[in-house]
PDB file of N, CA and C in Angstrom:
ATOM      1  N   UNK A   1     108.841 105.833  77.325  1.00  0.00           N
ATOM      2  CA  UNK A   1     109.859 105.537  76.341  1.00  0.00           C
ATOM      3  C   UNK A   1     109.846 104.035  76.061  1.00  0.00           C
ATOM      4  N   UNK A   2     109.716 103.718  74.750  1.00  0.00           N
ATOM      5  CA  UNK A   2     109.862 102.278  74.645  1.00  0.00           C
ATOM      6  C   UNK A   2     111.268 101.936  74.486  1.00  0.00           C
ATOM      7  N   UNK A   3     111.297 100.957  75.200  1.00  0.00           N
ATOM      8  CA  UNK A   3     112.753 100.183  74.778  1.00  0.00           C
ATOM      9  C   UNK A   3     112.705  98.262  73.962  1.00  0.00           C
ATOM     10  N   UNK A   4     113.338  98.162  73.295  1.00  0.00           N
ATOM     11  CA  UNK A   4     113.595  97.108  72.619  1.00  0.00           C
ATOM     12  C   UNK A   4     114.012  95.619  73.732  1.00  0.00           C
ATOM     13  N   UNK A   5     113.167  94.603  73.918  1.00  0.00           N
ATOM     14  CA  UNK A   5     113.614  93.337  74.781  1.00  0.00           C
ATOM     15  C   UNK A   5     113.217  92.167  73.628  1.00  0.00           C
ATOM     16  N   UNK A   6     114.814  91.515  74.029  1.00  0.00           N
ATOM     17  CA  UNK A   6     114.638  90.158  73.347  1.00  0.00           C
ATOM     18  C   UNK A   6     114.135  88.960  74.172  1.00  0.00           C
ATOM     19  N   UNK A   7     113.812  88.240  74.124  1.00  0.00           N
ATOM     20  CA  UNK A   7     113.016  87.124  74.508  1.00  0.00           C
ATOM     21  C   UNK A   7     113.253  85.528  74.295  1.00  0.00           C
ATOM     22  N   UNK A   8     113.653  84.669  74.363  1.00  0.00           N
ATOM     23  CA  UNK A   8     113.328  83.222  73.997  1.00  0.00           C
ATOM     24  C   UNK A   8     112.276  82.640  74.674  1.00  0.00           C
ATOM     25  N   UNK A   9     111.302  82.469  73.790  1.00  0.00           N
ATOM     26  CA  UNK A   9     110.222  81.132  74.278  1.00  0.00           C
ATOM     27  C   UNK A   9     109.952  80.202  73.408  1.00  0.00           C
ATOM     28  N   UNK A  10     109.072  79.503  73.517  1.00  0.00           N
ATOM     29  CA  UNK A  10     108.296  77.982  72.952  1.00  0.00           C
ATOM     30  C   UNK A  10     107.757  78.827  71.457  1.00  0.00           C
ATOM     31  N   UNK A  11     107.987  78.078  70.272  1.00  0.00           N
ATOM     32  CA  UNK A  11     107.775  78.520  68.802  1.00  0.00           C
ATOM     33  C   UNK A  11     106.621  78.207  69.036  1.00  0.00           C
ATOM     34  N   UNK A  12     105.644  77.486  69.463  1.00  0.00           N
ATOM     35  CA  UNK A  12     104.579  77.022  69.835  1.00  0.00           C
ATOM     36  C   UNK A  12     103.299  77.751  70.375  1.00  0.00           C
ATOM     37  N   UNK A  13     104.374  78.170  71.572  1.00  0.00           N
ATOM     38  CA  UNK A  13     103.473  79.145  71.655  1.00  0.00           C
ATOM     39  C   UNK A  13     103.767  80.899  71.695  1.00  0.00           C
ATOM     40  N   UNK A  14     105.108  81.238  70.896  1.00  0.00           N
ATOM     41  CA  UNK A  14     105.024  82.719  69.970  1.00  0.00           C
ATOM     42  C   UNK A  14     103.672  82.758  69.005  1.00  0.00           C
ATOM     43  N   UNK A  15     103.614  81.278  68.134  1.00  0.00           N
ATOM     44  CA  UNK A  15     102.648  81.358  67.117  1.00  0.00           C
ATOM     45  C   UNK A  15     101.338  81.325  67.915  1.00  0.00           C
ATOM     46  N   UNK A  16     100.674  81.069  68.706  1.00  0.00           N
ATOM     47  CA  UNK A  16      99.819  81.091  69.068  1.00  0.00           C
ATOM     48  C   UNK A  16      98.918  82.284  70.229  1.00  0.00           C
ATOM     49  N   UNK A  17     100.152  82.937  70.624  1.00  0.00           N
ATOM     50  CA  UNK A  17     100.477  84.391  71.129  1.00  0.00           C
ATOM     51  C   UNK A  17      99.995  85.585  69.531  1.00  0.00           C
ATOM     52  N   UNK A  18     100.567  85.338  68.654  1.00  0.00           N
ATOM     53  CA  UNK A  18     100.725  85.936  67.764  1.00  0.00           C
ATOM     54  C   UNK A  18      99.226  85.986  66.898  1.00  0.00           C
ATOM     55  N   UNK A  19      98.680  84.823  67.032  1.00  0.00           N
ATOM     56  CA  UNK A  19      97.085  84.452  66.551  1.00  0.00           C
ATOM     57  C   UNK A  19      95.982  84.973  67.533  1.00  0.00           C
ATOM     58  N   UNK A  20      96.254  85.177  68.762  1.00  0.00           N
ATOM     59  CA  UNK A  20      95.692  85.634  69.771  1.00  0.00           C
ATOM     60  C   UNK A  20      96.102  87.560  69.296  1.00  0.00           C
ATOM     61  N   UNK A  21      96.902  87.685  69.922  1.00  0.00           N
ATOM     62  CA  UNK A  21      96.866  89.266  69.466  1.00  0.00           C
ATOM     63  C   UNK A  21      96.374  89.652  67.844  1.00  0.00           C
ATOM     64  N   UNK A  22      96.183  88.945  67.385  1.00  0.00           N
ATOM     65  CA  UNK A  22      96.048  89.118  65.712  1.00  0.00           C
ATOM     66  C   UNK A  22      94.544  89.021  65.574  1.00  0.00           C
ATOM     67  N   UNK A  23      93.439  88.199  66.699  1.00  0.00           N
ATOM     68  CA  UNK A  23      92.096  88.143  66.884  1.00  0.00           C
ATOM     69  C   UNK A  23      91.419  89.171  67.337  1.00  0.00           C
ATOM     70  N   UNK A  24      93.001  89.618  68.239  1.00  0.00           N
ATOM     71  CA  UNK A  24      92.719  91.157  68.905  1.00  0.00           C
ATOM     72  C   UNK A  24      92.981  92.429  68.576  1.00  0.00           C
ATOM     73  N   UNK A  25      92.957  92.147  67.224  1.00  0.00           N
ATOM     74  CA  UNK A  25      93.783  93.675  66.807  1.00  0.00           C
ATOM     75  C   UNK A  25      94.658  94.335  67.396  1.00  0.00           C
ATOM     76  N   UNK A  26      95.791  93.466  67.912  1.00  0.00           N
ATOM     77  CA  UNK A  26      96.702  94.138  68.556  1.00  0.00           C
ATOM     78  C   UNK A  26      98.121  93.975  67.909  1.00  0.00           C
ATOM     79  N   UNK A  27      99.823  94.046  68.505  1.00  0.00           N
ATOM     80  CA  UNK A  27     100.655  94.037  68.102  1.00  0.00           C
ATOM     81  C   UNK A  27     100.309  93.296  69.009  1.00  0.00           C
ATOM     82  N   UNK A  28     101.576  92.242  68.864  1.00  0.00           N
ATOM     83  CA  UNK A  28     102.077  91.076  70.274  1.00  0.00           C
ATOM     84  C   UNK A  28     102.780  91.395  70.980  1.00  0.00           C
ATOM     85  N   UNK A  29     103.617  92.747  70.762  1.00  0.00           N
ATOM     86  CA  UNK A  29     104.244  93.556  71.712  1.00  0.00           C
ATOM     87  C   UNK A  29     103.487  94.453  72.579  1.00  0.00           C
ATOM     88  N   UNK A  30     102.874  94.792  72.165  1.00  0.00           N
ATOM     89  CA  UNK A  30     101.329  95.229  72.704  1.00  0.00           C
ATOM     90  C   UNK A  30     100.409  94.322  74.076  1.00  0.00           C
ATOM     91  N   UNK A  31     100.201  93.345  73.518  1.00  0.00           N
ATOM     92  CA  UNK A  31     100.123  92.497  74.126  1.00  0.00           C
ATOM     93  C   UNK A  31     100.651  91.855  75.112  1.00  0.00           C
ATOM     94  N   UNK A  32     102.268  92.103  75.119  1.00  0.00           N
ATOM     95  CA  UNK A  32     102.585  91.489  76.237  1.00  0.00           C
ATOM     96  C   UNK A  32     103.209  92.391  76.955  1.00  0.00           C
ATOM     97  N   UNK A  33     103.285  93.615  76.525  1.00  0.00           N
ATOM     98  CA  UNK A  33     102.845  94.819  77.516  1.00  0.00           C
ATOM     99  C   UNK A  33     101.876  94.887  78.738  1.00  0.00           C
ATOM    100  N   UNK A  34     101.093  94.615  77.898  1.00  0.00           N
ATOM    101  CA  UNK A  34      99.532  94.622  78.597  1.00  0.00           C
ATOM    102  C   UNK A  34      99.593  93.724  80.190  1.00  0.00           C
ATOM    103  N   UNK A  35      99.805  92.658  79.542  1.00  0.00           N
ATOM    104  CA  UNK A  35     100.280  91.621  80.722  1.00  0.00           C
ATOM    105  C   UNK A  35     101.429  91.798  81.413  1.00  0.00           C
ATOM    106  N   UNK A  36     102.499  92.422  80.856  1.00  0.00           N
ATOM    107  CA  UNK A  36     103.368  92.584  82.465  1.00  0.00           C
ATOM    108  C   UNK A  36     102.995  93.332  83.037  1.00  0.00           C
ATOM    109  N   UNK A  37     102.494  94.597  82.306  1.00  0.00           N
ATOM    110  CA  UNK A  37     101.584  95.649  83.299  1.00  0.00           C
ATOM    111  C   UNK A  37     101.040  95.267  84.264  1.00  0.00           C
ATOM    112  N   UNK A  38     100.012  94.025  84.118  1.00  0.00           N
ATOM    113  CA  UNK A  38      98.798  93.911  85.061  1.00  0.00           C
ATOM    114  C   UNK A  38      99.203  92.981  86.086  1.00  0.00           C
ATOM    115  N   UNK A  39     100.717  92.407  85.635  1.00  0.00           N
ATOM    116  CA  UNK A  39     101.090  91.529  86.804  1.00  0.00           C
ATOM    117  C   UNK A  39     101.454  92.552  88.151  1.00  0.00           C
ATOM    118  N   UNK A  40     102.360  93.520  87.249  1.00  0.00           N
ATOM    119  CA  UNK A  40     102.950  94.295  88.389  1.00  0.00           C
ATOM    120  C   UNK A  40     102.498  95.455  88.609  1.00  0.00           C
ATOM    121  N   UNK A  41     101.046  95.413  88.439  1.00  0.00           N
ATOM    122  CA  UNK A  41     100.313  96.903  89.041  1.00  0.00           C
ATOM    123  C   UNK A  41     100.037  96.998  89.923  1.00  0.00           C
ATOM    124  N   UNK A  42     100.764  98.306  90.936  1.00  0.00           N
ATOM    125  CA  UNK A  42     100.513  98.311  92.137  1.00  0.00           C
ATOM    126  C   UNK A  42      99.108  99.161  92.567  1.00  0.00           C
ATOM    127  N   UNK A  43      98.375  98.865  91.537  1.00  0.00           N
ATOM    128  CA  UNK A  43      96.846  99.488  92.103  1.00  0.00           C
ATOM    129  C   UNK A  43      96.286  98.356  93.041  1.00  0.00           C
ATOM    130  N   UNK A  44      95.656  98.794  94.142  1.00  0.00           N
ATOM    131  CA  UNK A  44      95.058  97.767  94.800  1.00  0.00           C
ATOM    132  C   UNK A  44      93.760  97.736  94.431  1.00  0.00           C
ATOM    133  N   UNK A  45      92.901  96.455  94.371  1.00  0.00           N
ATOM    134  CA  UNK A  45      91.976  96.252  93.691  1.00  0.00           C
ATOM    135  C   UNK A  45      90.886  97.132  94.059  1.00  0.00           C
ATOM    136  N   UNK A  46      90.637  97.417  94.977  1.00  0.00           N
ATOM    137  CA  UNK A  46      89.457  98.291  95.417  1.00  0.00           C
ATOM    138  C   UNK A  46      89.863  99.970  94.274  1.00  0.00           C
ATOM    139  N   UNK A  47      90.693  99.892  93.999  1.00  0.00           N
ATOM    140  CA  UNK A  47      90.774 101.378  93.274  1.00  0.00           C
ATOM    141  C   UNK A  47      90.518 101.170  91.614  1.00  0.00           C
ATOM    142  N   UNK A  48      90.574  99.921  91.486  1.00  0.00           N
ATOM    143  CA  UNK A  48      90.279  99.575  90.001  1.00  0.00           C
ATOM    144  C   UNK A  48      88.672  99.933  89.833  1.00  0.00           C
ATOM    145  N   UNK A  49      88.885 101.069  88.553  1.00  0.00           N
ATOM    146  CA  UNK A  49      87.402 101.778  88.009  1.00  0.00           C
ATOM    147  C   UNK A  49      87.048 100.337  87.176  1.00  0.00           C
ATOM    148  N   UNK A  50      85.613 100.506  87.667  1.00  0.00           N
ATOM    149  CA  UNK A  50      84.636  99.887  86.750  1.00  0.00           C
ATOM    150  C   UNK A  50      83.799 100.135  86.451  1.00  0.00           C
ATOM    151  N   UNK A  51      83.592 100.025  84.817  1.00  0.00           N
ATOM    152  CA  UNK A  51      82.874 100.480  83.920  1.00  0.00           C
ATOM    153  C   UNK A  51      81.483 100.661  84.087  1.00  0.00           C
ATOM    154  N   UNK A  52      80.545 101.726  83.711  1.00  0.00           N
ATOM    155  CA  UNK A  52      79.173 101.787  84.084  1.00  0.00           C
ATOM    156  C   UNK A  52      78.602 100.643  83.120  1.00  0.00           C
ATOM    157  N   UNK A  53      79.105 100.371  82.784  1.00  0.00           N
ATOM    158  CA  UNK A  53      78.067  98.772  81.706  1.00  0.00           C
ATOM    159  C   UNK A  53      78.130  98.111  83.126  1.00  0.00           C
ATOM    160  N   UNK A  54      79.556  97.476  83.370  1.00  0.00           N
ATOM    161  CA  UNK A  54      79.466  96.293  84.684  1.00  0.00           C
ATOM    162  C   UNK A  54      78.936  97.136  85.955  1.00  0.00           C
ATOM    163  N   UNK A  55      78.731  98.418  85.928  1.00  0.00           N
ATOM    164  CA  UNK A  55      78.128  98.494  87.038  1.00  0.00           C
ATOM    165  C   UNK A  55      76.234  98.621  87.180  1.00  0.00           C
ATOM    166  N   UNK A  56      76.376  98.355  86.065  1.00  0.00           N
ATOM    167  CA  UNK A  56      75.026  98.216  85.777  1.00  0.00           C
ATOM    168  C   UNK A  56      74.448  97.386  85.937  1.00  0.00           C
ATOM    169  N   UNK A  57      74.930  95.594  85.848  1.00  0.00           N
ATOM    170  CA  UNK A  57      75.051  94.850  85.565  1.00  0.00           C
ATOM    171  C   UNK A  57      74.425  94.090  87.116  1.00  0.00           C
ATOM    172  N   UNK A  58      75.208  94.806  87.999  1.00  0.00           N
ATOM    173  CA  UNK A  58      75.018  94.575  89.801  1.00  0.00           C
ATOM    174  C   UNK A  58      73.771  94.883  90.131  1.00  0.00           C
ATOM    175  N   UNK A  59      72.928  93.871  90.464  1.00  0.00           N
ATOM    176  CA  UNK A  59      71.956  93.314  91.636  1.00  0.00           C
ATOM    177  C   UNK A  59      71.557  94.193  92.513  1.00  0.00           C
ATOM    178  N   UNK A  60      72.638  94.527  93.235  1.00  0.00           N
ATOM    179  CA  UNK A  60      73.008  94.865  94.854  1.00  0.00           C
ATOM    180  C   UNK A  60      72.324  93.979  95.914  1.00  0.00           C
ATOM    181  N   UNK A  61      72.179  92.745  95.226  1.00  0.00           N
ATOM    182  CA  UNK A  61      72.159  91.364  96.198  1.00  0.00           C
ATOM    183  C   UNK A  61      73.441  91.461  96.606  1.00  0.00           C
ATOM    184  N   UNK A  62      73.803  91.264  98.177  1.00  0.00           N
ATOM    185  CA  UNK A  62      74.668  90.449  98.765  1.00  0.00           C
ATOM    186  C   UNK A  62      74.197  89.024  98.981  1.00  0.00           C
ATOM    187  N   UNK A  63      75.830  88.202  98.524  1.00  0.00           N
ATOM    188  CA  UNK A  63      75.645  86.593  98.676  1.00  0.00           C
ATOM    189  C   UNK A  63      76.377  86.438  99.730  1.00  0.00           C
ATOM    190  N   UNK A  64      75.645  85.483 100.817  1.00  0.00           N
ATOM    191  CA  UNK A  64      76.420  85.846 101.856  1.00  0.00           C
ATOM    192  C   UNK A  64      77.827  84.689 101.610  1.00  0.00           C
ATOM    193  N   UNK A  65      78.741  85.012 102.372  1.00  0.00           N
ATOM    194  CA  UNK A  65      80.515  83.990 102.067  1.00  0.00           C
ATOM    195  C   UNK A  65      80.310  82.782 101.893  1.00  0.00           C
ATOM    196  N   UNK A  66      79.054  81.894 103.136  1.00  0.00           N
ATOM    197  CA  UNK A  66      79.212  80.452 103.477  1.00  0.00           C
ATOM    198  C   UNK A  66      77.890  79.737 102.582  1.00  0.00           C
ATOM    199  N   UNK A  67      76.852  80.613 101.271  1.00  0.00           N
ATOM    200  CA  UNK A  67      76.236  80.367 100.845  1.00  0.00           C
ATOM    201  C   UNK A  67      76.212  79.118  99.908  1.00  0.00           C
ATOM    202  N   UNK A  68      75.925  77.811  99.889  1.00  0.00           N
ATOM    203  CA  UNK A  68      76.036  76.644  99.009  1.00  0.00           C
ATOM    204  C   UNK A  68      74.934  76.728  98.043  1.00  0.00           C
ATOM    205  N   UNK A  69      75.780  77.263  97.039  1.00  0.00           N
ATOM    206  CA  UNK A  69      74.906  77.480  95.574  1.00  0.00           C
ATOM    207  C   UNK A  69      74.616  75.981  95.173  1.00  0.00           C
ATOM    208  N   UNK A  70      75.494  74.562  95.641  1.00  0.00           N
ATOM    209  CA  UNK A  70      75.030  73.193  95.100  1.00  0.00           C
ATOM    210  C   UNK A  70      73.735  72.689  95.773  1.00  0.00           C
ATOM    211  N   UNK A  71      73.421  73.119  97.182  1.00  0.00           N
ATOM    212  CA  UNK A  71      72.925  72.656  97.964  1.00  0.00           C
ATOM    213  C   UNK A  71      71.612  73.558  97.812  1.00  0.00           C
ATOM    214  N   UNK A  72      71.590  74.475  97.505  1.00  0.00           N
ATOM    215  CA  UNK A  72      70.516  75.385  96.515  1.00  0.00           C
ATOM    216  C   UNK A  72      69.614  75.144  95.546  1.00  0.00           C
ATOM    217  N   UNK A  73      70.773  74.706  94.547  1.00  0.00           N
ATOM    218  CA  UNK A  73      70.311  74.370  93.299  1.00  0.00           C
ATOM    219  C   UNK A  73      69.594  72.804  93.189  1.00  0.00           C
ATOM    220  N   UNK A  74      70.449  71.597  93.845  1.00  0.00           N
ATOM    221  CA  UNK A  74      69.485  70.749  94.251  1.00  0.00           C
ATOM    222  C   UNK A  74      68.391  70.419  95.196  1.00  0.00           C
ATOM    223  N   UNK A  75      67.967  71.553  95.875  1.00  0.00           N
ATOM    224  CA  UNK A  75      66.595  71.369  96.300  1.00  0.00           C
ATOM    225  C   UNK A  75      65.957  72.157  95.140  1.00  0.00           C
ATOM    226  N   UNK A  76      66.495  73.140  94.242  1.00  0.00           N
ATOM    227  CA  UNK A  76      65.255  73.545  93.534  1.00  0.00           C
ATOM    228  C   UNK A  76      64.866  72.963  92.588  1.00  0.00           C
ATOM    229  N   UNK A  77      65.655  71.447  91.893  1.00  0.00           N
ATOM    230  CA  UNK A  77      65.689  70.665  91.205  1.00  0.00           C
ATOM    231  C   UNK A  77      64.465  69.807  91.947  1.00  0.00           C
ATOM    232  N   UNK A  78      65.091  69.313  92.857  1.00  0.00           N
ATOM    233  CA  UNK A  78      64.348  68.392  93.403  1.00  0.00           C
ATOM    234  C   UNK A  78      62.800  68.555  93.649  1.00  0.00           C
ATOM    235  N   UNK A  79      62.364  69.961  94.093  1.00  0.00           N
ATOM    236  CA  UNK A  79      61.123  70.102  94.228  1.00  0.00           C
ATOM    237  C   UNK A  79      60.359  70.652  92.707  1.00  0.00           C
ATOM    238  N   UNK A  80      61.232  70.969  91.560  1.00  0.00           N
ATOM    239  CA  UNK A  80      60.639  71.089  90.072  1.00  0.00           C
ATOM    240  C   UNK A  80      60.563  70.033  89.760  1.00  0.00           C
ATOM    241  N   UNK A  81      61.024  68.900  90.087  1.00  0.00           N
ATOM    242  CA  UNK A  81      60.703  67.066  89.004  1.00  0.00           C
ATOM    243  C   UNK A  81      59.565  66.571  90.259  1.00  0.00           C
ATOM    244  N   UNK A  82      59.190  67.087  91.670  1.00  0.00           N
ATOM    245  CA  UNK A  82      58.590  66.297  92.017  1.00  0.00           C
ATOM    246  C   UNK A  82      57.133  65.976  91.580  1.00  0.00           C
TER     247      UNK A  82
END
């Protein structure tokens, strides 16, 4: 059931809320639906479906936790200019 809520915020950014849902083909009520939803969804993340595109998408490389992607990337720098 929808119900009717009034609101005061920043004119600033209604209009810019409003240009955003409007990029999105959406209502802005719509929109900020969307987002209280996802604040207060009590799905825990492991149950959130994901899409066979993004699961497609997966490697099935594991990176391990303490991996330094900087410390990586500048030795592979370093040994391509040498």
């Amino acid at each position: 059931m929808d119900t009717k809520l009034t609101l005061k915020l920043d004119q600033e950014v209604i209009e810019k809320a409003k240009r955003y849902a409007s990029m999105k083909k959406m209502s802005l009520s719509r929109l900020i639906e969307n987002y209280l939803n996802s604040l207060t969804s009590t799905q825990p993340a492991e149950e959130l479906e994901i899409s066979p595109f993004v699961k497609s998408l997966s490697s099935g490389v594991k990176i391990p936790a303490d991996y330094d992607y900087k410390k990586d990337r500048a030795d592979y720098l370093d040994q391509k200019y040498r």
